[in-house]
N, C-alpha and C. Protein backbone atom coordinates (compact mmCIF):
# COMPACT_ATOMS: atom_id res chain seq x y z
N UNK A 1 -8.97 31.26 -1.33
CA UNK A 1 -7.59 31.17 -1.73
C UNK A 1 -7.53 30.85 -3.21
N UNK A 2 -7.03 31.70 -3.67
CA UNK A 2 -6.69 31.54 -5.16
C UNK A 2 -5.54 30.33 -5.64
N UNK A 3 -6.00 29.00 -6.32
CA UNK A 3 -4.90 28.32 -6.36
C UNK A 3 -4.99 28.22 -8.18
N UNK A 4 -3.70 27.90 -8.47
CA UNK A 4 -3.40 27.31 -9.94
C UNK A 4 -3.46 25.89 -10.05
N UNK A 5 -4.61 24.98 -10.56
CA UNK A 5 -4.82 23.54 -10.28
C UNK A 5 -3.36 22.68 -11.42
N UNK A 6 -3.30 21.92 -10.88
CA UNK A 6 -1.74 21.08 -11.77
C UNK A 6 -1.42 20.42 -11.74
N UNK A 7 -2.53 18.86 -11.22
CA UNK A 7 -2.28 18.12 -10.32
C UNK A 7 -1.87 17.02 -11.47
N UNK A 8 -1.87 17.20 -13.03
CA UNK A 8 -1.50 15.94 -13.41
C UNK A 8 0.47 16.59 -13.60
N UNK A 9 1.48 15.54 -14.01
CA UNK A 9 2.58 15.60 -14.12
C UNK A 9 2.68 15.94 -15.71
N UNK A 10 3.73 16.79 -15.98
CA UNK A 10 4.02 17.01 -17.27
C UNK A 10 3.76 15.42 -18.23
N UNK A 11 4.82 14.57 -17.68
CA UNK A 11 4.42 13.16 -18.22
C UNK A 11 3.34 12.73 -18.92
N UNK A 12 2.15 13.21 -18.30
CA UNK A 12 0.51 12.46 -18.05
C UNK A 12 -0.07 13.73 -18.72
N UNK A 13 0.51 14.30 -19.78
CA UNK A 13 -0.08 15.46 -20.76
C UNK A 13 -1.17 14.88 -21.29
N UNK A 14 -2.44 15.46 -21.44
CA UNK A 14 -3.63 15.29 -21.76
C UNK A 14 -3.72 15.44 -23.61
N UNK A 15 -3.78 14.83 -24.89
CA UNK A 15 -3.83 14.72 -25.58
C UNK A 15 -5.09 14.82 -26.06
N UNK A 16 -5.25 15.87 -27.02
CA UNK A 16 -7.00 15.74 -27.20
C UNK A 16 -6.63 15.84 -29.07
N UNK A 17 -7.85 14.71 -29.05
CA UNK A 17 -7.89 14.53 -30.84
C UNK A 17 -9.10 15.59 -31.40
N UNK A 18 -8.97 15.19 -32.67
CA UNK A 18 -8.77 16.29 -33.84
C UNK A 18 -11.29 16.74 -33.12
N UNK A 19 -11.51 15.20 -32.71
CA UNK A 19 -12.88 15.42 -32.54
C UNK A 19 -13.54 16.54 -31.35
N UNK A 20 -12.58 16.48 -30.71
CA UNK A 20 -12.99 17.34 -29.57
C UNK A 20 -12.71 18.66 -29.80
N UNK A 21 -14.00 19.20 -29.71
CA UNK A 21 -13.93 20.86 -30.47
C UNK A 21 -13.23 21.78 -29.13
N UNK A 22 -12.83 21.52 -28.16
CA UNK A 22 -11.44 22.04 -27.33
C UNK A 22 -10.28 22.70 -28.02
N UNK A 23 -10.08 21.29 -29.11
CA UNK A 23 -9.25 21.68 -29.77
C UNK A 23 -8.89 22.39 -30.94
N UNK A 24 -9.69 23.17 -31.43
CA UNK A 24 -9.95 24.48 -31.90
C UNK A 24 -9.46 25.51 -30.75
N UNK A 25 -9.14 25.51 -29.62
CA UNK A 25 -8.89 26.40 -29.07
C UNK A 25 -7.76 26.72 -28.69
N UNK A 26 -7.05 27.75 -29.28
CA UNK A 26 -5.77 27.81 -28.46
C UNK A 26 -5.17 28.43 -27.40
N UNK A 27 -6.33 28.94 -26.47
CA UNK A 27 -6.45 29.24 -25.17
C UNK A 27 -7.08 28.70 -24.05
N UNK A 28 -6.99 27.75 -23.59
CA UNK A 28 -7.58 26.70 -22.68
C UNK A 28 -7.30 27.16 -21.31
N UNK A 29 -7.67 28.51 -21.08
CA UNK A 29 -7.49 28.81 -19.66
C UNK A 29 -9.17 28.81 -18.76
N UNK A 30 -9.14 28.29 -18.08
CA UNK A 30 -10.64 28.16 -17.51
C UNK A 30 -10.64 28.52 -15.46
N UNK A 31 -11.22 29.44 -15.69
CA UNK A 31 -11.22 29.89 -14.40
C UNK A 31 -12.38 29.43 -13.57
N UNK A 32 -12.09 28.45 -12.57
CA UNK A 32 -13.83 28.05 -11.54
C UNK A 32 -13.83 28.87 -9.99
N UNK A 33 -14.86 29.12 -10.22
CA UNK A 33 -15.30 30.08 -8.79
C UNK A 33 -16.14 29.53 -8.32
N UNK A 34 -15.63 29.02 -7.48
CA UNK A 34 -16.76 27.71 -6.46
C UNK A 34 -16.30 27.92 -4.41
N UNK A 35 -17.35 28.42 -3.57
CA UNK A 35 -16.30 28.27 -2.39
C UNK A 35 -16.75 26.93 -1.69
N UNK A 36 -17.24 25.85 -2.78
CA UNK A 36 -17.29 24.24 -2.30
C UNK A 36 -16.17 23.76 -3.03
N UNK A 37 -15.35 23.69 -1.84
CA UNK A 37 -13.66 23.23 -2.10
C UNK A 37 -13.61 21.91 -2.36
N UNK A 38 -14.66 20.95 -2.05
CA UNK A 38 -14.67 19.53 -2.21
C UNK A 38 -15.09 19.68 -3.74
N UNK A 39 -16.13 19.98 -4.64
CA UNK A 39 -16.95 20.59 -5.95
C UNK A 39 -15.40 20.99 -6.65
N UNK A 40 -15.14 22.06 -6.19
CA UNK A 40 -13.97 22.85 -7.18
C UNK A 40 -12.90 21.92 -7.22
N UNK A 41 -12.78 21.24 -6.41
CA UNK A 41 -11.06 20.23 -6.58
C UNK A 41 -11.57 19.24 -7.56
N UNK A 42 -12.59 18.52 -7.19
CA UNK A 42 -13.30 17.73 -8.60
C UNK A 42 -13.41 17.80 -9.55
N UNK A 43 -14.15 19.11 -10.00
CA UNK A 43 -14.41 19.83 -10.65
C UNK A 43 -13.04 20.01 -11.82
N UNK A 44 -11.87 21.07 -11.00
CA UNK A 44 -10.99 21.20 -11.59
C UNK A 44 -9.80 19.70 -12.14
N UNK A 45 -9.93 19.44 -11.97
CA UNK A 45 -9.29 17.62 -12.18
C UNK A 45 -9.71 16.73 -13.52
N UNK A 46 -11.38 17.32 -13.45
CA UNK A 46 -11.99 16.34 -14.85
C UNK A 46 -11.84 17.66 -15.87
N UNK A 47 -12.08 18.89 -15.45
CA UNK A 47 -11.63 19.63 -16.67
C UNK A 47 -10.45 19.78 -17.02
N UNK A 48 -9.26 19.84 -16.04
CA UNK A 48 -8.00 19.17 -16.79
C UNK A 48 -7.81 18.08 -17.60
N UNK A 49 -8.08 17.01 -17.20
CA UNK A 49 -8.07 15.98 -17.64
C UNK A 49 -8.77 15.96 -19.17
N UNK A 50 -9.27 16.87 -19.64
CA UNK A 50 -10.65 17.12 -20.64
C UNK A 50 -9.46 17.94 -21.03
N UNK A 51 -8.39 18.64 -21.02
CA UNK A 51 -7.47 19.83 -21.89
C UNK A 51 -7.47 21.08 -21.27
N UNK A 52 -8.13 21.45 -20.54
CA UNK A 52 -8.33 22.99 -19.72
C UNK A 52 -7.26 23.16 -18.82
N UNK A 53 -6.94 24.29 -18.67
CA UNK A 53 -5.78 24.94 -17.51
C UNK A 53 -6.57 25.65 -16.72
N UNK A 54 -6.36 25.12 -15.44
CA UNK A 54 -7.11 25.72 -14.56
C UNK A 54 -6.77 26.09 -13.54
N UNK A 55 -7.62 27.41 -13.21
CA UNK A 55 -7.35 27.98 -12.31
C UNK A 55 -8.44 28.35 -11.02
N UNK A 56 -8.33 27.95 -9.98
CA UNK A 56 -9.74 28.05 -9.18
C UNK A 56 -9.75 29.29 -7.97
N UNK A 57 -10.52 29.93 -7.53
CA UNK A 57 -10.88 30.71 -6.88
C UNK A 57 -12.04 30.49 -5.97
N UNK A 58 -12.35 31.08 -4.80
CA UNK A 58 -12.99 30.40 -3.93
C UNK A 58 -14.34 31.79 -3.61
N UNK A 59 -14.19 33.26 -3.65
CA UNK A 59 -14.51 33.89 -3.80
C UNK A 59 -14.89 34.93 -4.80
N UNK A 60 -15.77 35.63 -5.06
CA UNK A 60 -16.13 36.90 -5.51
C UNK A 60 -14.48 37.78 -5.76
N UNK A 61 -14.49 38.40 -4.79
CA UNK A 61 -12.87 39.29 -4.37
C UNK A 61 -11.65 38.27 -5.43
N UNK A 62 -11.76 37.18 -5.26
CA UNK A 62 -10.46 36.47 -5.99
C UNK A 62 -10.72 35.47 -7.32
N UNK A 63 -12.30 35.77 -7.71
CA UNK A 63 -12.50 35.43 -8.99
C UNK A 63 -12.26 37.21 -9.91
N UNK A 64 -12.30 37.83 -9.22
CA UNK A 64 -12.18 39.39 -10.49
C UNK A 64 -11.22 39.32 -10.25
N UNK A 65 -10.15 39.40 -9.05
CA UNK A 65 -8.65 39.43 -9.10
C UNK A 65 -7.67 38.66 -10.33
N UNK A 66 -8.60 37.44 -10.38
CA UNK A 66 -8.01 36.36 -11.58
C UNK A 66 -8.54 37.14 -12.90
N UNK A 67 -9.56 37.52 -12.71
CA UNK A 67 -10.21 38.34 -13.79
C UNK A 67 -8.74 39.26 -14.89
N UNK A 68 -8.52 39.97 -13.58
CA UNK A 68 -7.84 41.34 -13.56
C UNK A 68 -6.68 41.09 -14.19
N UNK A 69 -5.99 39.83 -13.61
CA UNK A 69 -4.67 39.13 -13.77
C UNK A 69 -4.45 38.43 -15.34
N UNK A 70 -5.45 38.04 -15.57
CA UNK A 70 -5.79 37.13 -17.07
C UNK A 70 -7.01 36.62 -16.95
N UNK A 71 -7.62 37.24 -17.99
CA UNK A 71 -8.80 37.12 -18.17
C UNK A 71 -9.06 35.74 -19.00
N UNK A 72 -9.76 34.37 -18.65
CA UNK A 72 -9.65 33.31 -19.08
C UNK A 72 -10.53 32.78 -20.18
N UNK A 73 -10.17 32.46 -21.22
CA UNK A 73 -11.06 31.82 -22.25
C UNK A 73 -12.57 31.46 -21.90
N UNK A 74 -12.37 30.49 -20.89
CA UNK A 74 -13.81 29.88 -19.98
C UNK A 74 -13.71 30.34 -18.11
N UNK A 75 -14.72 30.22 -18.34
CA UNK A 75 -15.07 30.47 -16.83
C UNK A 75 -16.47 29.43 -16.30
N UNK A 76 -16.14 29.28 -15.15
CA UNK A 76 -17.36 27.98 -14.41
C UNK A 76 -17.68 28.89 -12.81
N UNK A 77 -18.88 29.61 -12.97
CA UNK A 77 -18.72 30.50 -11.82
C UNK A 77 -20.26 29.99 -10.98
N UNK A 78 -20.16 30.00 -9.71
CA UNK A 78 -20.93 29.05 -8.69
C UNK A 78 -21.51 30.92 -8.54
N UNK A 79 -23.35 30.69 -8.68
CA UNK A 79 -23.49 32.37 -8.32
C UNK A 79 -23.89 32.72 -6.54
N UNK A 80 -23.73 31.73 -5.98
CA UNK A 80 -23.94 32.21 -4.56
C UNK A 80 -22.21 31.60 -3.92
N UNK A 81 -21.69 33.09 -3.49
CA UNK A 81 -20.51 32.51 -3.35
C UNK A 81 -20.79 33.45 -2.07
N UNK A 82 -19.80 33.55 -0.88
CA UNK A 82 -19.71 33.79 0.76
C UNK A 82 -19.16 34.95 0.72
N UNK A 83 -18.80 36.11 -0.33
CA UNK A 83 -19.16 37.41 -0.14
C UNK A 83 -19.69 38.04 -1.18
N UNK A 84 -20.65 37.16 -2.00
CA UNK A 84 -20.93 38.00 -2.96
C UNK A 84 -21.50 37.53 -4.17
N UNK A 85 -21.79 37.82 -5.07
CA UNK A 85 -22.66 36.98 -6.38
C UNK A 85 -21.75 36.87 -7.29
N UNK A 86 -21.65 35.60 -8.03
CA UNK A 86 -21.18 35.24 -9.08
C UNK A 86 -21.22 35.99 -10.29
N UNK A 87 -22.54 36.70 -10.38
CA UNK A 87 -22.66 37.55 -11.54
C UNK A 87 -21.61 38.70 -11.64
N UNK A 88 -21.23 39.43 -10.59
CA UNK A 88 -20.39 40.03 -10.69
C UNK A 88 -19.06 39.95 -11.22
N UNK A 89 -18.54 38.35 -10.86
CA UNK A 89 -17.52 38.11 -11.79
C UNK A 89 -17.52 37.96 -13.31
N UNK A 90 -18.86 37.30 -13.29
CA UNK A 90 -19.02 37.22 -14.91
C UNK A 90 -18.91 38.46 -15.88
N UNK A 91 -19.76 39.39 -14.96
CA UNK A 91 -19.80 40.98 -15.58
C UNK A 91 -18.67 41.52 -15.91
N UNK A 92 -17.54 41.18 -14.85
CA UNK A 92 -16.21 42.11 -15.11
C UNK A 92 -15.30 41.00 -16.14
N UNK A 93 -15.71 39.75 -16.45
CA UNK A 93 -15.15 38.95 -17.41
C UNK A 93 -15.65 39.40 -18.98
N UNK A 94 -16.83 39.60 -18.78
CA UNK A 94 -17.11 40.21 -20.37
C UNK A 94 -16.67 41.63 -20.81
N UNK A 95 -16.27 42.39 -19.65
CA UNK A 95 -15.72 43.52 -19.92
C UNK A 95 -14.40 43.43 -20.32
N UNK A 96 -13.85 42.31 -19.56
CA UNK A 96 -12.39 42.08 -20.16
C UNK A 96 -12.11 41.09 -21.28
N UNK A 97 -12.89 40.70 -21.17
CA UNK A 97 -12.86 39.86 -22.32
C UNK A 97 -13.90 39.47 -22.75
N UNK A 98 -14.55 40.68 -23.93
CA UNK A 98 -16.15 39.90 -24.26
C UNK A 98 -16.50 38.39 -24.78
N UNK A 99 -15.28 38.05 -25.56
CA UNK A 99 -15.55 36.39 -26.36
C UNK A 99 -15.49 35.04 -25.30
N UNK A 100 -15.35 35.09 -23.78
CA UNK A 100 -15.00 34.36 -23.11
C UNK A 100 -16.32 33.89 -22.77
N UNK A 101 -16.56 32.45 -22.36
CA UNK A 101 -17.38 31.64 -22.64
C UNK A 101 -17.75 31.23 -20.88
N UNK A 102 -18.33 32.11 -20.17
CA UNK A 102 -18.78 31.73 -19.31
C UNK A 102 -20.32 31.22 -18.84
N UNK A 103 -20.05 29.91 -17.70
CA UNK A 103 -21.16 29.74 -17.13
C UNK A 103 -21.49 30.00 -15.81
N UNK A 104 -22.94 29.70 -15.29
CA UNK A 104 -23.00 30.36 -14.04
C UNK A 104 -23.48 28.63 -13.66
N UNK A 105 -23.35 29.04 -12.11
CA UNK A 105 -23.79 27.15 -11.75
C UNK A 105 -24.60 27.72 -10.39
N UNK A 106 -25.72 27.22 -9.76
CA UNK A 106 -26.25 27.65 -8.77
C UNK A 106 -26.86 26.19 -8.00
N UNK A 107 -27.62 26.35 -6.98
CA UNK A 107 -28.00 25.33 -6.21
C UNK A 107 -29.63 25.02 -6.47
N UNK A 108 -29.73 25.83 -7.36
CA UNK A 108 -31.42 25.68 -7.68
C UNK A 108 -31.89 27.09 -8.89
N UNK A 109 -32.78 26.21 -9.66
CA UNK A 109 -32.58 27.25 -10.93
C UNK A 109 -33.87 28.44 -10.30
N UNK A 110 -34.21 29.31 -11.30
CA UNK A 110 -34.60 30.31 -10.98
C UNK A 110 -34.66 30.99 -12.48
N UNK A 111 -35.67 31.31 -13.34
CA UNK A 111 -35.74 31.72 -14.57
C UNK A 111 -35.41 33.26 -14.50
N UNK A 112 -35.26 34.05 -13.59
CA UNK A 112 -34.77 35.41 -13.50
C UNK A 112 -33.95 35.59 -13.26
N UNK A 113 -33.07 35.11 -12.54
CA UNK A 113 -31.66 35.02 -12.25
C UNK A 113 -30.76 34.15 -13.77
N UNK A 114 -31.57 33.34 -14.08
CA UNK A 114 -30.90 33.29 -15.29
C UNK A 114 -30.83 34.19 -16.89
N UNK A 115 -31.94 34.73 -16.66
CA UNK A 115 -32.14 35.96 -17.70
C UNK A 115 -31.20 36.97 -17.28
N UNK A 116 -30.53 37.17 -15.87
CA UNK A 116 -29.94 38.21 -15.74
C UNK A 116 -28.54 37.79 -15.93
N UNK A 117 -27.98 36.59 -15.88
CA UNK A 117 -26.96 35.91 -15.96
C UNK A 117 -26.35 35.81 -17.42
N UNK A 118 -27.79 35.58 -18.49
CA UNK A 118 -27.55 35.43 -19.38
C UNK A 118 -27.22 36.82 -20.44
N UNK A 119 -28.01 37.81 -19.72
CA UNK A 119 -27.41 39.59 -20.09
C UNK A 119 -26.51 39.69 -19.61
N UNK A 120 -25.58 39.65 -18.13
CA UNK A 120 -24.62 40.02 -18.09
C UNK A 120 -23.45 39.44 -18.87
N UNK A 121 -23.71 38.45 -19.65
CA UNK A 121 -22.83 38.17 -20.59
C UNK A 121 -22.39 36.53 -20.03
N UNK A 122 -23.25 35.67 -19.33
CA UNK A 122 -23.20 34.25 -19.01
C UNK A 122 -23.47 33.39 -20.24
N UNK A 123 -22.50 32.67 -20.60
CA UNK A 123 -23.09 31.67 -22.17
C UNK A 123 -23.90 31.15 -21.99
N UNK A 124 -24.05 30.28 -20.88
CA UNK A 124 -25.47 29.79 -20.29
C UNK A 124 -25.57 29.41 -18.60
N UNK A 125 -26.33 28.63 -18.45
CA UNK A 125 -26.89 28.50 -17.03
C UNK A 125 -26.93 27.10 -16.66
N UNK A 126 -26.75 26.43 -15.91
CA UNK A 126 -26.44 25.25 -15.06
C UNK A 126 -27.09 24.90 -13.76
N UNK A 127 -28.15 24.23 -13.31
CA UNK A 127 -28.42 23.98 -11.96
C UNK A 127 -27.28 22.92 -11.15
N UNK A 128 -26.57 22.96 -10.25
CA UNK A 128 -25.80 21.97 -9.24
C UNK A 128 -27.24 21.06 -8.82
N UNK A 129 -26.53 20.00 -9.16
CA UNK A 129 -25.16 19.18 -9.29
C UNK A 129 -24.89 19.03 -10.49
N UNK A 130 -23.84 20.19 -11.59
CA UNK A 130 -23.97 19.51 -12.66
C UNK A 130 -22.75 18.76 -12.66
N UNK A 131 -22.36 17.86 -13.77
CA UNK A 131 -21.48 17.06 -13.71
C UNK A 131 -20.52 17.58 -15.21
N UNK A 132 -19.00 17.81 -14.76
CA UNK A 132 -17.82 17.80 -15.70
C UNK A 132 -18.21 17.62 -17.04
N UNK A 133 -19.14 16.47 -17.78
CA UNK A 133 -19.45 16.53 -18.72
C UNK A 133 -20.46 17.40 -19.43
N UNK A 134 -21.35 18.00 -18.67
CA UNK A 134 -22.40 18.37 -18.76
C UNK A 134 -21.48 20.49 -18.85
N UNK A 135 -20.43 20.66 -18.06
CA UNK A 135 -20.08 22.05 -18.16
C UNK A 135 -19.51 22.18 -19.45
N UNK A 136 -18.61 20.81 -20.01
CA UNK A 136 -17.87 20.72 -20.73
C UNK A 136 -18.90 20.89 -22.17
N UNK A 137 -19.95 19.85 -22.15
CA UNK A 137 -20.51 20.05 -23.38
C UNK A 137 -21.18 21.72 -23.37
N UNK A 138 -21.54 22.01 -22.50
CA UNK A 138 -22.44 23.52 -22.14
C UNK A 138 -21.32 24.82 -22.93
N UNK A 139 -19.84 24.58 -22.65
CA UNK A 139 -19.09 25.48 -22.76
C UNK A 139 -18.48 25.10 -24.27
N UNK A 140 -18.94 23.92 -24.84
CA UNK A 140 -18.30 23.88 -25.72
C UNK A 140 -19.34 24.11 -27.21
N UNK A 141 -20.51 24.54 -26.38
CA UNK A 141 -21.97 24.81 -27.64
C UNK A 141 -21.54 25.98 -28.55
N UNK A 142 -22.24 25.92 -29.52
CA UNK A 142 -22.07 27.07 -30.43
C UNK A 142 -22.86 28.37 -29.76
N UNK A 143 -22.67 29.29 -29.97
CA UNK A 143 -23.30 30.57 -29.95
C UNK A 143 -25.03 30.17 -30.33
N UNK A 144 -26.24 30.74 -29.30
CA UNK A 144 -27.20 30.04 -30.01
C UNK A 144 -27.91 28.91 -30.26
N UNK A 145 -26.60 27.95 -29.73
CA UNK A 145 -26.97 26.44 -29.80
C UNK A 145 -27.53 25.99 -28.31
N UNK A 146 -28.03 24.86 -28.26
CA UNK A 146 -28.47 24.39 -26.30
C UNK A 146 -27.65 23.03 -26.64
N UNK A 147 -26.55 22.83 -25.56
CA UNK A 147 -25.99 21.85 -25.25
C UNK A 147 -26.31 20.46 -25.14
N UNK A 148 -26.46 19.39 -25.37
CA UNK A 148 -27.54 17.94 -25.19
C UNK A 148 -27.85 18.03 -24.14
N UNK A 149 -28.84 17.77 -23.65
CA UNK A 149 -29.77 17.49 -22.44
C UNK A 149 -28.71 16.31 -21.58
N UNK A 150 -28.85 16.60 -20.53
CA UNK A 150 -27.61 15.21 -19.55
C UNK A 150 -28.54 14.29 -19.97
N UNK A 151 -27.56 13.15 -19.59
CA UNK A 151 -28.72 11.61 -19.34
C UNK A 151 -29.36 11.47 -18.68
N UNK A 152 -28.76 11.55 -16.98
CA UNK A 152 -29.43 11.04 -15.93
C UNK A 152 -29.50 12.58 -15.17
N UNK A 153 -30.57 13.72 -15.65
CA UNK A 153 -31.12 14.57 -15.06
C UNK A 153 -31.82 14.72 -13.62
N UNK A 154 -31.73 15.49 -13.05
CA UNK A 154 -32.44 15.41 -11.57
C UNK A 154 -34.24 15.11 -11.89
N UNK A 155 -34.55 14.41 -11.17
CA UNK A 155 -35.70 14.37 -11.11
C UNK A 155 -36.62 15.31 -10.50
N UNK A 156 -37.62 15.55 -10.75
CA UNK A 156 -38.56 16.25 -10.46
C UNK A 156 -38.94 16.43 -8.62
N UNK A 157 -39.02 15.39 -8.26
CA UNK A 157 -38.93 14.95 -6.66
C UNK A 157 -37.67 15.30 -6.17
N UNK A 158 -36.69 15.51 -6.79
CA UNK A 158 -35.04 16.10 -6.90
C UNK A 158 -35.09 17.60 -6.80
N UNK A 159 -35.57 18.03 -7.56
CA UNK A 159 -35.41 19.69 -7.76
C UNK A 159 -36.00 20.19 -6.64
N UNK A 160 -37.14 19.33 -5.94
CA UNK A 160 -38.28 19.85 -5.05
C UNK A 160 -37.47 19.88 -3.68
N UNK A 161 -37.18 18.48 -3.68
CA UNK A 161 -35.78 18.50 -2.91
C UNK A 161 -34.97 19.45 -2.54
N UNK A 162 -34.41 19.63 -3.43
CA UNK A 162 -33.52 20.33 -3.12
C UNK A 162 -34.00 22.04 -3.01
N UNK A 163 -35.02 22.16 -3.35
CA UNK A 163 -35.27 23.51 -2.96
C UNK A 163 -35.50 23.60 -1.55
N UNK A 164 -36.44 22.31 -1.11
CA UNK A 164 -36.73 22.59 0.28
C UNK A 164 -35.24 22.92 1.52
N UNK A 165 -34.85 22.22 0.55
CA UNK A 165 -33.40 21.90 1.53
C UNK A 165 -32.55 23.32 1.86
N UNK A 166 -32.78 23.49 0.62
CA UNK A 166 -31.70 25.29 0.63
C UNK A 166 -32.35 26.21 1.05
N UNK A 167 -34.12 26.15 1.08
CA UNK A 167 -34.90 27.31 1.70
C UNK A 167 -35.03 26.94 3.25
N UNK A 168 -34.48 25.63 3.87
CA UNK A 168 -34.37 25.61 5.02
C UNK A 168 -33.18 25.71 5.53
N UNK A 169 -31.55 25.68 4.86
CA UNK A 169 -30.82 25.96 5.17
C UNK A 169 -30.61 27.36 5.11
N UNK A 170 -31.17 28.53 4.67
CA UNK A 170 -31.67 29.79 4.35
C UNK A 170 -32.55 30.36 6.02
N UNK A 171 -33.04 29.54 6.37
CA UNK A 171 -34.03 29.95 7.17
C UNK A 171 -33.39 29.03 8.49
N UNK A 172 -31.97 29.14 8.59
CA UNK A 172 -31.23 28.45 9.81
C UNK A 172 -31.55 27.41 10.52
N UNK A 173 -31.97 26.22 9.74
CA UNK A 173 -32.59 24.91 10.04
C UNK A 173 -34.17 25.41 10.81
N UNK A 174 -34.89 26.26 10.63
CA UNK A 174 -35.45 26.36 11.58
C UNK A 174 -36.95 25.81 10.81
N UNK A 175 -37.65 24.61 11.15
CA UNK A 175 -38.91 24.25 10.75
C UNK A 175 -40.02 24.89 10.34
N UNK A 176 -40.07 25.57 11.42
CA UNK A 176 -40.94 26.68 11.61
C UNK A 176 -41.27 27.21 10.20
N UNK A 177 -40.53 28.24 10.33
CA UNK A 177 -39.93 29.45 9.48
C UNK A 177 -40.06 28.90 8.08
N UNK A 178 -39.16 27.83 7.83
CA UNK A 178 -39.25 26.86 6.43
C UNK A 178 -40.72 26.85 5.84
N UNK A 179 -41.82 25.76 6.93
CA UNK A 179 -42.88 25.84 6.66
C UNK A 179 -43.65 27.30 6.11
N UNK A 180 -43.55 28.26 7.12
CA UNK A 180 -44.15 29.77 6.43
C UNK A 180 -43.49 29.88 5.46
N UNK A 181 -42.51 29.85 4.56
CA UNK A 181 -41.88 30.57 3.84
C UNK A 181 -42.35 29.89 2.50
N UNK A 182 -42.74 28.62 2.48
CA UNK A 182 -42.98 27.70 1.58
C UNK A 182 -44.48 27.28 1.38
N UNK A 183 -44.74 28.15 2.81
CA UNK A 183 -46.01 27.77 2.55
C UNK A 183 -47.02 26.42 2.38
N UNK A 184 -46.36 25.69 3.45
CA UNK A 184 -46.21 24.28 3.78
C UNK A 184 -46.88 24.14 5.18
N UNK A 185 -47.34 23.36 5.36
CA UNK A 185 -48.04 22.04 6.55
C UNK A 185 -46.44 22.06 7.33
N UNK A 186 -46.61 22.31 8.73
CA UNK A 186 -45.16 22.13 9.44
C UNK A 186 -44.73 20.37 9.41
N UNK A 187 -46.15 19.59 9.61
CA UNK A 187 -45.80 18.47 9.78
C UNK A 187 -45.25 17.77 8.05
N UNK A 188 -45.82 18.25 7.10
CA UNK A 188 -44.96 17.31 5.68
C UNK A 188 -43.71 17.55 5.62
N UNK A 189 -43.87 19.11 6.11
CA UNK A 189 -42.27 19.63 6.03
C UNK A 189 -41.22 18.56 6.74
N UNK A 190 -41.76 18.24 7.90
CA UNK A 190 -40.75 17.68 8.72
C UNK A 190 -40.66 15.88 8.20
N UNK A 191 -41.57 15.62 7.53
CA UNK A 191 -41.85 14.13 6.95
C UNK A 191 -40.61 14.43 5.71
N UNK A 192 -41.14 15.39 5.19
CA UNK A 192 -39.89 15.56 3.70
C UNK A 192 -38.32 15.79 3.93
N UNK A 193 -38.11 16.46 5.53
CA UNK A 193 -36.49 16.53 5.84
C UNK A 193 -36.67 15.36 6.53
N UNK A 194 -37.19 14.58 7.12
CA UNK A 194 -36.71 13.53 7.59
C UNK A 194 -36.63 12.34 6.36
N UNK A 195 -36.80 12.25 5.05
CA UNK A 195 -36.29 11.45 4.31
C UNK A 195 -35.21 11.82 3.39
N UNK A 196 -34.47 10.67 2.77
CA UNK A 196 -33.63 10.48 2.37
C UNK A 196 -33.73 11.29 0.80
N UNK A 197 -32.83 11.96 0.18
CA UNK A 197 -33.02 12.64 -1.33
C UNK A 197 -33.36 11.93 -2.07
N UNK A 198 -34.69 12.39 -3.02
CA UNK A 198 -34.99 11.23 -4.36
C UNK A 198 -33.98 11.05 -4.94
N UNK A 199 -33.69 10.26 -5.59
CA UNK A 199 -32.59 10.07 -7.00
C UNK A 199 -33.65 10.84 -7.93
């Protein structure tokens, strides 16, 4: 469902000073394509709150539709979305608007998928969980430039994490399968989902 986010009151207008390079911009339309509705409502709230107008989409089909409709300054596009790849939206965003400053956000990085992200015309690349500040500084880099490194980055025991997690939610909880695919001992496998995520 395509919504227009708006949740602060005219009143509670977001004021951004002369330091925040936002404000150089006089198109603050930012489109997020996320179909984690809990992520995108968040999401869209701190980038308001930050000066952005936003607009969120939950799909592939209704991130190009927004595309089609007004093509947005920024874009925050999640690349595994429930009919379809993120890249695709990005692609038809640089066609409509080559200067628009999009990123891609995924659940686990992948150095080829980001080379292809970054040709189809992606400003840069993001592993989830990133955090509001971290899109904000990313989208607000120069051409060329790499955004500051976050503070409190995933850890290494984190990334591992979380791969296991998505190559077993991939492989329909099934242990088994996980283990072959990863090429894993069935029994660590099941030691590593039975604990709690590193910090």
């Amino acid at each position: 469902m395509l919504t227009q986010s708006g949740t602060a009151p005219a009143s509670e207008a977001v004021i951004l000073n002369d330091a925040d390079p936002l404000a150089a911009f006089s198109d603050r339309s930012l489109l997020i394509v996320d179909d984690d509705k809990p992520f995108s409502t968040r999401l869209a709230r701190a980038m308001e709150s930050r000066g952005y107008h936003v607009q969120v989409a939950e799909s592939v089909a209704e991130g190009v539709s927004a595309v089609e409709a007004h093509a947005p300054a920024f874009a925050v596009i999640d690349m595994r979305l429930g009919d379809g790849n993120g890249l695709d939206v990005i692609a038809r965003l640089k066609e409509r608007r080559p200067e628009a400053r999009g990123v891609i956000l995924t659940g686990y990085g992948n150095i080829a998928t980001a080379v292809t992200a970054v040709k189809l015309g992606a400003f840069d690349y993001l592993a989830k969980p990133a955090d509001a500040d971290e899109i904000h500084g990313t989208l607000m880099a120069q051409p060329g430039e790499r955004a500051d490194p976050p503070e409190n980055p995933m850890s290494a025991d984190r990334v591992r994490w979380e791969h296991i997690q998505r190559v077993y939610e991939l492989c329909g909880r099934n242990v088994s399968e996980t283990a072959r695919r990863l090429n894993m001992h069935r029994r660590t496998l099941q030691r590593i989902l039975a604990k709690r995520a590193p910090r």
